[in-house]
PDB file of N, CA and C in Angstrom:
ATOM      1  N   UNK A   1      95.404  63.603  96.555  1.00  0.00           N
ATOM      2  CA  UNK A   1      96.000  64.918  96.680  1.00  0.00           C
ATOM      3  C   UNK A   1      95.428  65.799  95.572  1.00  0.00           C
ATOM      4  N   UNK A   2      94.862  67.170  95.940  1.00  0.00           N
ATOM      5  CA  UNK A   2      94.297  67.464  95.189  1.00  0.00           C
ATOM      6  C   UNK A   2      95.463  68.929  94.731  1.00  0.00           C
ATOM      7  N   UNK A   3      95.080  70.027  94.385  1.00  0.00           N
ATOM      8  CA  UNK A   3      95.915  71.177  93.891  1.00  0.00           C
ATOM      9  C   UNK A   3      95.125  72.127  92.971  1.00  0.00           C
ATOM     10  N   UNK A   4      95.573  73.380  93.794  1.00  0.00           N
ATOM     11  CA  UNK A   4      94.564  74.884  93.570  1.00  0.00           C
ATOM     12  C   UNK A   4      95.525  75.565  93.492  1.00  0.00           C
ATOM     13  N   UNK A   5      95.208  76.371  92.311  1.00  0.00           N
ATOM     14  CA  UNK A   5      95.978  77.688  92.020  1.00  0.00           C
ATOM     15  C   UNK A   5      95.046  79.045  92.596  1.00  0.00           C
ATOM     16  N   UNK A   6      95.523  79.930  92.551  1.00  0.00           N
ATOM     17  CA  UNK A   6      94.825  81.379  93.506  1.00  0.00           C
ATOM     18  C   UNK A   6      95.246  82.716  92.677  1.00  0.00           C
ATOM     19  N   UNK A   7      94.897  83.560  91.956  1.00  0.00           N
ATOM     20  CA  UNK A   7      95.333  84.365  91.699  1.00  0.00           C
ATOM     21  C   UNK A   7      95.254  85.627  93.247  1.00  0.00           C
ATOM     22  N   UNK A   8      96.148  86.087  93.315  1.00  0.00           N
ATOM     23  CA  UNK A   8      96.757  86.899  94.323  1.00  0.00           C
ATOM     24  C   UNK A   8      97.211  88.397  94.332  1.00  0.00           C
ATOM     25  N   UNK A   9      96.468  89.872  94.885  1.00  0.00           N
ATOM     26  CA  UNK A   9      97.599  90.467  94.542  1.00  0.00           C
ATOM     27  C   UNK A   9      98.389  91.129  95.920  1.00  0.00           C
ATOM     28  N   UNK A  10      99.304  92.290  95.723  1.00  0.00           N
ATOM     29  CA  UNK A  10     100.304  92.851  96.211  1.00  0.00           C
ATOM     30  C   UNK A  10     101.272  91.668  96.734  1.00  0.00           C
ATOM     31  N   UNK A  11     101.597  90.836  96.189  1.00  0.00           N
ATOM     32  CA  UNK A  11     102.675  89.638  96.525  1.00  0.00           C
ATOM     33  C   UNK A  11     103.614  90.457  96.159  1.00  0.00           C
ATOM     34  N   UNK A  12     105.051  91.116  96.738  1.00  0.00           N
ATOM     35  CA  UNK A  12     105.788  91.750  95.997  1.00  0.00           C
ATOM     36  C   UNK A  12     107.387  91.172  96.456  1.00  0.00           C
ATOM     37  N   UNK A  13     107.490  90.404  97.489  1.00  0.00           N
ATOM     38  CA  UNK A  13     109.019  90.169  97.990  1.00  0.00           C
ATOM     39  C   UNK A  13     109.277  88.695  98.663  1.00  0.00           C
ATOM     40  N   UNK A  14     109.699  88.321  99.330  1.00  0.00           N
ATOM     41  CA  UNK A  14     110.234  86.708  99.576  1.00  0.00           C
ATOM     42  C   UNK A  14     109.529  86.708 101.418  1.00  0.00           C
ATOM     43  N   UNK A  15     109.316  88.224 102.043  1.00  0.00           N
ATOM     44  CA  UNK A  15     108.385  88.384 102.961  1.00  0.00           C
ATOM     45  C   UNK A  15     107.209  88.058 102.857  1.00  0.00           C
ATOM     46  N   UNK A  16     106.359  88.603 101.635  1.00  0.00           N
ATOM     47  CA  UNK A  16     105.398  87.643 101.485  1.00  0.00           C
ATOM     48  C   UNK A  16     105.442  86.527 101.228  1.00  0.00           C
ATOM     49  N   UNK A  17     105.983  86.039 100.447  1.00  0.00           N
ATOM     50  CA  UNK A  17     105.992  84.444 100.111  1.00  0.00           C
ATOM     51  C   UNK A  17     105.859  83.996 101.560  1.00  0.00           C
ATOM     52  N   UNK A  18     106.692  84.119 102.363  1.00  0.00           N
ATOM     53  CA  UNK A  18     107.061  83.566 103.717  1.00  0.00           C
ATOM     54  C   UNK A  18     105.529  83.531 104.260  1.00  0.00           C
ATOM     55  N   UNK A  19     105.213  85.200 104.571  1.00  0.00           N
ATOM     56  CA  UNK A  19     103.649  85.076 105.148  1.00  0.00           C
ATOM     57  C   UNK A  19     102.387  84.137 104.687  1.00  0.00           C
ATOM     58  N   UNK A  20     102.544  84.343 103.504  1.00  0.00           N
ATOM     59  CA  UNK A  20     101.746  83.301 102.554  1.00  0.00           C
ATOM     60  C   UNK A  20     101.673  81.944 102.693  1.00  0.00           C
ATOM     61  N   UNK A  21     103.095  81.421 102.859  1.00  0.00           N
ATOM     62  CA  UNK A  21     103.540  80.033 103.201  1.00  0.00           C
ATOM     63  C   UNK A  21     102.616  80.197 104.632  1.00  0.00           C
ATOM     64  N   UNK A  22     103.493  80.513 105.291  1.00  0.00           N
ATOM     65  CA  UNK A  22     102.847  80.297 107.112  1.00  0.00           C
ATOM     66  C   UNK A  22     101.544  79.940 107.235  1.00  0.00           C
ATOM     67  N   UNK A  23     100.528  81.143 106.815  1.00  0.00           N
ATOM     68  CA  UNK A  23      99.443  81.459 106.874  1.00  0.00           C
ATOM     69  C   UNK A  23      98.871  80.371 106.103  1.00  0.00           C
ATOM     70  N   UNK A  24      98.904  79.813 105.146  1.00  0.00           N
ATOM     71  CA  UNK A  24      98.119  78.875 104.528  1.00  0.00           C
ATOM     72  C   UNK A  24      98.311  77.575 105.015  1.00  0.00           C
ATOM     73  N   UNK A  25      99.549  77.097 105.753  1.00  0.00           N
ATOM     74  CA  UNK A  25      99.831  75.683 106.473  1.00  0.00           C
ATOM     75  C   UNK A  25      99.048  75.872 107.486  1.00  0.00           C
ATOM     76  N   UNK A  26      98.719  77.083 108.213  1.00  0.00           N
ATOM     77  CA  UNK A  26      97.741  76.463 109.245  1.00  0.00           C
ATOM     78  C   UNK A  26      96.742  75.609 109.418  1.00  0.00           C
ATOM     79  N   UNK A  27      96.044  75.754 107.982  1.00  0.00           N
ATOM     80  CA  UNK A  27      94.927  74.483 107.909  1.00  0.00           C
ATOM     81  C   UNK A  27      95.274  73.295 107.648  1.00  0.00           C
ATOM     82  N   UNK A  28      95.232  72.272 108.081  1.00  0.00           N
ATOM     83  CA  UNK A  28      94.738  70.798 108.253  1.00  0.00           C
ATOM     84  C   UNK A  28      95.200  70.178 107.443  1.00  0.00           C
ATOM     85  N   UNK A  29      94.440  71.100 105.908  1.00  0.00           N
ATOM     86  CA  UNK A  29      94.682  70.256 104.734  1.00  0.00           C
ATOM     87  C   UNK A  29      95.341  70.860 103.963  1.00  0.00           C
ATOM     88  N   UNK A  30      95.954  71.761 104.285  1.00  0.00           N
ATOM     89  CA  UNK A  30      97.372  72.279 103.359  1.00  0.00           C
ATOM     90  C   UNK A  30      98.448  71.255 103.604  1.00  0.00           C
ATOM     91  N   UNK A  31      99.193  70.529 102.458  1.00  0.00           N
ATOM     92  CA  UNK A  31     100.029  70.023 102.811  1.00  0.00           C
ATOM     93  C   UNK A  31     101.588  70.909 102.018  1.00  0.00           C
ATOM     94  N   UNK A  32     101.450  71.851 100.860  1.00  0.00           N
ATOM     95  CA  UNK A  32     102.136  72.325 100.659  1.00  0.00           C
ATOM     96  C   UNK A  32     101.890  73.645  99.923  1.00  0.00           C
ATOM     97  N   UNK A  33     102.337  74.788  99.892  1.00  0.00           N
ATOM     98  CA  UNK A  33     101.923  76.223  99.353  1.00  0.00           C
ATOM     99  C   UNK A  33     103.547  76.439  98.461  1.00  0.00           C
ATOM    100  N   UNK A  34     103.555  77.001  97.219  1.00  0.00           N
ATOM    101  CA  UNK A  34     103.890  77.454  96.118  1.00  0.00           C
ATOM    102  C   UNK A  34     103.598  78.610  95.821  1.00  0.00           C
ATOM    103  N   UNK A  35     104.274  80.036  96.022  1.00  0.00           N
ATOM    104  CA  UNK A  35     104.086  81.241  95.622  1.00  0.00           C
ATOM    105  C   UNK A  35     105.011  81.448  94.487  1.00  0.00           C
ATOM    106  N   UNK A  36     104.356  82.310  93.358  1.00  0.00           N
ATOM    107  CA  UNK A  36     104.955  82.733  92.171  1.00  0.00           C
ATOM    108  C   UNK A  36     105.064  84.299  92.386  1.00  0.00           C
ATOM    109  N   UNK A  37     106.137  85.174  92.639  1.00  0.00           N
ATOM    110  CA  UNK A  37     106.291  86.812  92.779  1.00  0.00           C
ATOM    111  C   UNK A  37     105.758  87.274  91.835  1.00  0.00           C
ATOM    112  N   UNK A  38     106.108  86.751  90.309  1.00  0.00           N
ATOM    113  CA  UNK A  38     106.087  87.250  89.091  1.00  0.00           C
ATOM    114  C   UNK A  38     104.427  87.386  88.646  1.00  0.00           C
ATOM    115  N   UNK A  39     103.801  86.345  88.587  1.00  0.00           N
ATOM    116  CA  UNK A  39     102.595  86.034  88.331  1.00  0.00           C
ATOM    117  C   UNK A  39     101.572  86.357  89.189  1.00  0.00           C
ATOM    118  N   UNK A  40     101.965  86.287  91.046  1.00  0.00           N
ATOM    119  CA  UNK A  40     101.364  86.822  91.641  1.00  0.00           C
ATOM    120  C   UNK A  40     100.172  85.548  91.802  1.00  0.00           C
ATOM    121  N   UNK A  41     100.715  84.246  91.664  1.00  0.00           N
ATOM    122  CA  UNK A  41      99.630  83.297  92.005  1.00  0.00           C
ATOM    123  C   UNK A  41     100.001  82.127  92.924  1.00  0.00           C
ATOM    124  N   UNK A  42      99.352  81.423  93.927  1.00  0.00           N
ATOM    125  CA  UNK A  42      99.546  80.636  94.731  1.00  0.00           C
ATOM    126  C   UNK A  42      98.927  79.474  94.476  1.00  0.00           C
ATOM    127  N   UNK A  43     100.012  78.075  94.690  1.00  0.00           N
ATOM    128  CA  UNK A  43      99.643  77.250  94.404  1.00  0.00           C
ATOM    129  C   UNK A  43      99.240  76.397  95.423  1.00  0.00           C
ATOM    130  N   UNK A  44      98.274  75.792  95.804  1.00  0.00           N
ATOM    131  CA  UNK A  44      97.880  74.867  97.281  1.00  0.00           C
ATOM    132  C   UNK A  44      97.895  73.814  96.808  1.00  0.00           C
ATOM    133  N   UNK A  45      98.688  72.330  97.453  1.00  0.00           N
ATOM    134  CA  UNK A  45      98.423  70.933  97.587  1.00  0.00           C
ATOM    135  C   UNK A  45      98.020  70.635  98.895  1.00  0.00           C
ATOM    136  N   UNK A  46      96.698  69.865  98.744  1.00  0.00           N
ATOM    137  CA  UNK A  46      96.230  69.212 100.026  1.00  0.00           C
ATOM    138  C   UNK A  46      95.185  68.399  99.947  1.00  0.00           C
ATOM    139  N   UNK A  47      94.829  68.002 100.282  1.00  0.00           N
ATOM    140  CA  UNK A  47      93.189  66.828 100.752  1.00  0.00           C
ATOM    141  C   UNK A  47      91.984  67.757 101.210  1.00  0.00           C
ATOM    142  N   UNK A  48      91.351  67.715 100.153  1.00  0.00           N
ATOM    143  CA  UNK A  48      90.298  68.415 100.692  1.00  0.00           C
ATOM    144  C   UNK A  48      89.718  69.929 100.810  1.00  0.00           C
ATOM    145  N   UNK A  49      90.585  70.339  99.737  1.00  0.00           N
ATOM    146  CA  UNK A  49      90.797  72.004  99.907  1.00  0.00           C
ATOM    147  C   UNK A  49      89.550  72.624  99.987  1.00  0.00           C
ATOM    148  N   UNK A  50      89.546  73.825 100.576  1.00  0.00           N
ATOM    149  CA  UNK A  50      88.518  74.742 100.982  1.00  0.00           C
ATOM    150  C   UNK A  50      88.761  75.711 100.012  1.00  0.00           C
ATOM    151  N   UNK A  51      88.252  76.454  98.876  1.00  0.00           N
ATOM    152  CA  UNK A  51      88.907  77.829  98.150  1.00  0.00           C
ATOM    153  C   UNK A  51      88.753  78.746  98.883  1.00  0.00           C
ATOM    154  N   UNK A  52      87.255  78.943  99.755  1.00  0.00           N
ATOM    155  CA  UNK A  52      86.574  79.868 100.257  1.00  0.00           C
ATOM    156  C   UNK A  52      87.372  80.249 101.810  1.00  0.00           C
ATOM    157  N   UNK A  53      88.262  78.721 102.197  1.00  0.00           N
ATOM    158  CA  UNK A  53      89.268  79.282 103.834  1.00  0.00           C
ATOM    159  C   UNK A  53      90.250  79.877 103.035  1.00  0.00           C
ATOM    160  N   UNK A  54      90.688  79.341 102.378  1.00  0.00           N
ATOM    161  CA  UNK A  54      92.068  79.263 101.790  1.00  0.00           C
ATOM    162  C   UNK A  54      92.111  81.184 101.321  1.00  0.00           C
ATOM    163  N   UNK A  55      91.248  81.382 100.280  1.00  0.00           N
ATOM    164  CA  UNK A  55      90.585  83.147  99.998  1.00  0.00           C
ATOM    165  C   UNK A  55      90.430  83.984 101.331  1.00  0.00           C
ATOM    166  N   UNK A  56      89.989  83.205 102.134  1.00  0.00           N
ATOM    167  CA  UNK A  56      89.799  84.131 103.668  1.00  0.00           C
ATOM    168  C   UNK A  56      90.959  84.400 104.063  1.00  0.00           C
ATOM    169  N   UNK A  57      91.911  83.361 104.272  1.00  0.00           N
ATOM    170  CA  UNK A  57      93.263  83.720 105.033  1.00  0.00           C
ATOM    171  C   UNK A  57      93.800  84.608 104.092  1.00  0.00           C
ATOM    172  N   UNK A  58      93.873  84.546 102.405  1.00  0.00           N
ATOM    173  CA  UNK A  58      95.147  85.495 101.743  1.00  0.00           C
ATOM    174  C   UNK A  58      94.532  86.863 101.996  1.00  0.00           C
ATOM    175  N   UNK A  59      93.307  86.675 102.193  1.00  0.00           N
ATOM    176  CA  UNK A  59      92.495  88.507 102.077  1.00  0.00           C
ATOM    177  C   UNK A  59      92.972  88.646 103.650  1.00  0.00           C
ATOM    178  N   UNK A  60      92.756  88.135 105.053  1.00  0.00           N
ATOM    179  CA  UNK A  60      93.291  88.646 106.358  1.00  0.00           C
ATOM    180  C   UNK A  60      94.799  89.046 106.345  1.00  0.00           C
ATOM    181  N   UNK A  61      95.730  87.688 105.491  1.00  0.00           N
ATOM    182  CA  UNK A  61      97.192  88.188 105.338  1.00  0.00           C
ATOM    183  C   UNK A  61      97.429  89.531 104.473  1.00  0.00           C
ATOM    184  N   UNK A  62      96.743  90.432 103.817  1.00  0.00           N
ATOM    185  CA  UNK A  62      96.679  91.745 102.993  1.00  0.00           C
ATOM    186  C   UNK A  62      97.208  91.257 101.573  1.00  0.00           C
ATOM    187  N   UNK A  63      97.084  89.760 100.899  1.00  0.00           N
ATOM    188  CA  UNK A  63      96.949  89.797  99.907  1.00  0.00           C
ATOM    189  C   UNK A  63      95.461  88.902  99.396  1.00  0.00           C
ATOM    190  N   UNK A  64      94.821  89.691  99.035  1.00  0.00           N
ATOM    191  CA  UNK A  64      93.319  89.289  98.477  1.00  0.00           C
ATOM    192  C   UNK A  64      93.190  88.562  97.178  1.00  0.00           C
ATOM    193  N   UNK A  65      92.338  87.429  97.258  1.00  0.00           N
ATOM    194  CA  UNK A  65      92.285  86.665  95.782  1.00  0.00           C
ATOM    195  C   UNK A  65      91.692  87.562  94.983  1.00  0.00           C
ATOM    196  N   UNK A  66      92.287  87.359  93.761  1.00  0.00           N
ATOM    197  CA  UNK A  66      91.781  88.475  92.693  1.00  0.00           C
ATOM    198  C   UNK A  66      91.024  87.281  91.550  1.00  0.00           C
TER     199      UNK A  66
END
């Protein structure tokens, strides 16, 4: 099990978190997502992580890795 942090921005409410969550379980090898409001950073556990899918989906969901 591996684990990636993401810096993130416009994360601002528990709506995003939610979107964030969703959107990042779609892949395979997400096995769990961790959003911080305050810090504005996301945490990924999974097998195998991709940074470069994982960066694609937060930039399509309208929060972009910073």
């Amino acid at each position: 099990m591996e684990k990636m942090e993401i810096q993130a921005s416009n994360i601002k409410c528990d709506g995003c978190v939610n979107n964030i969550q969703s959107g990042l379980r779609e892949l395979d090898e997400v096995s769990s997502v961790m959003v911080d409001i305050t810090s504005n950073k996301v945490t990924v556990t999974g097998e195998f992580l991709d940074k470069a899918a994982i960066a694609t989906i937060l930039a399509e969901l309208g929060y972009p890795a910073t």
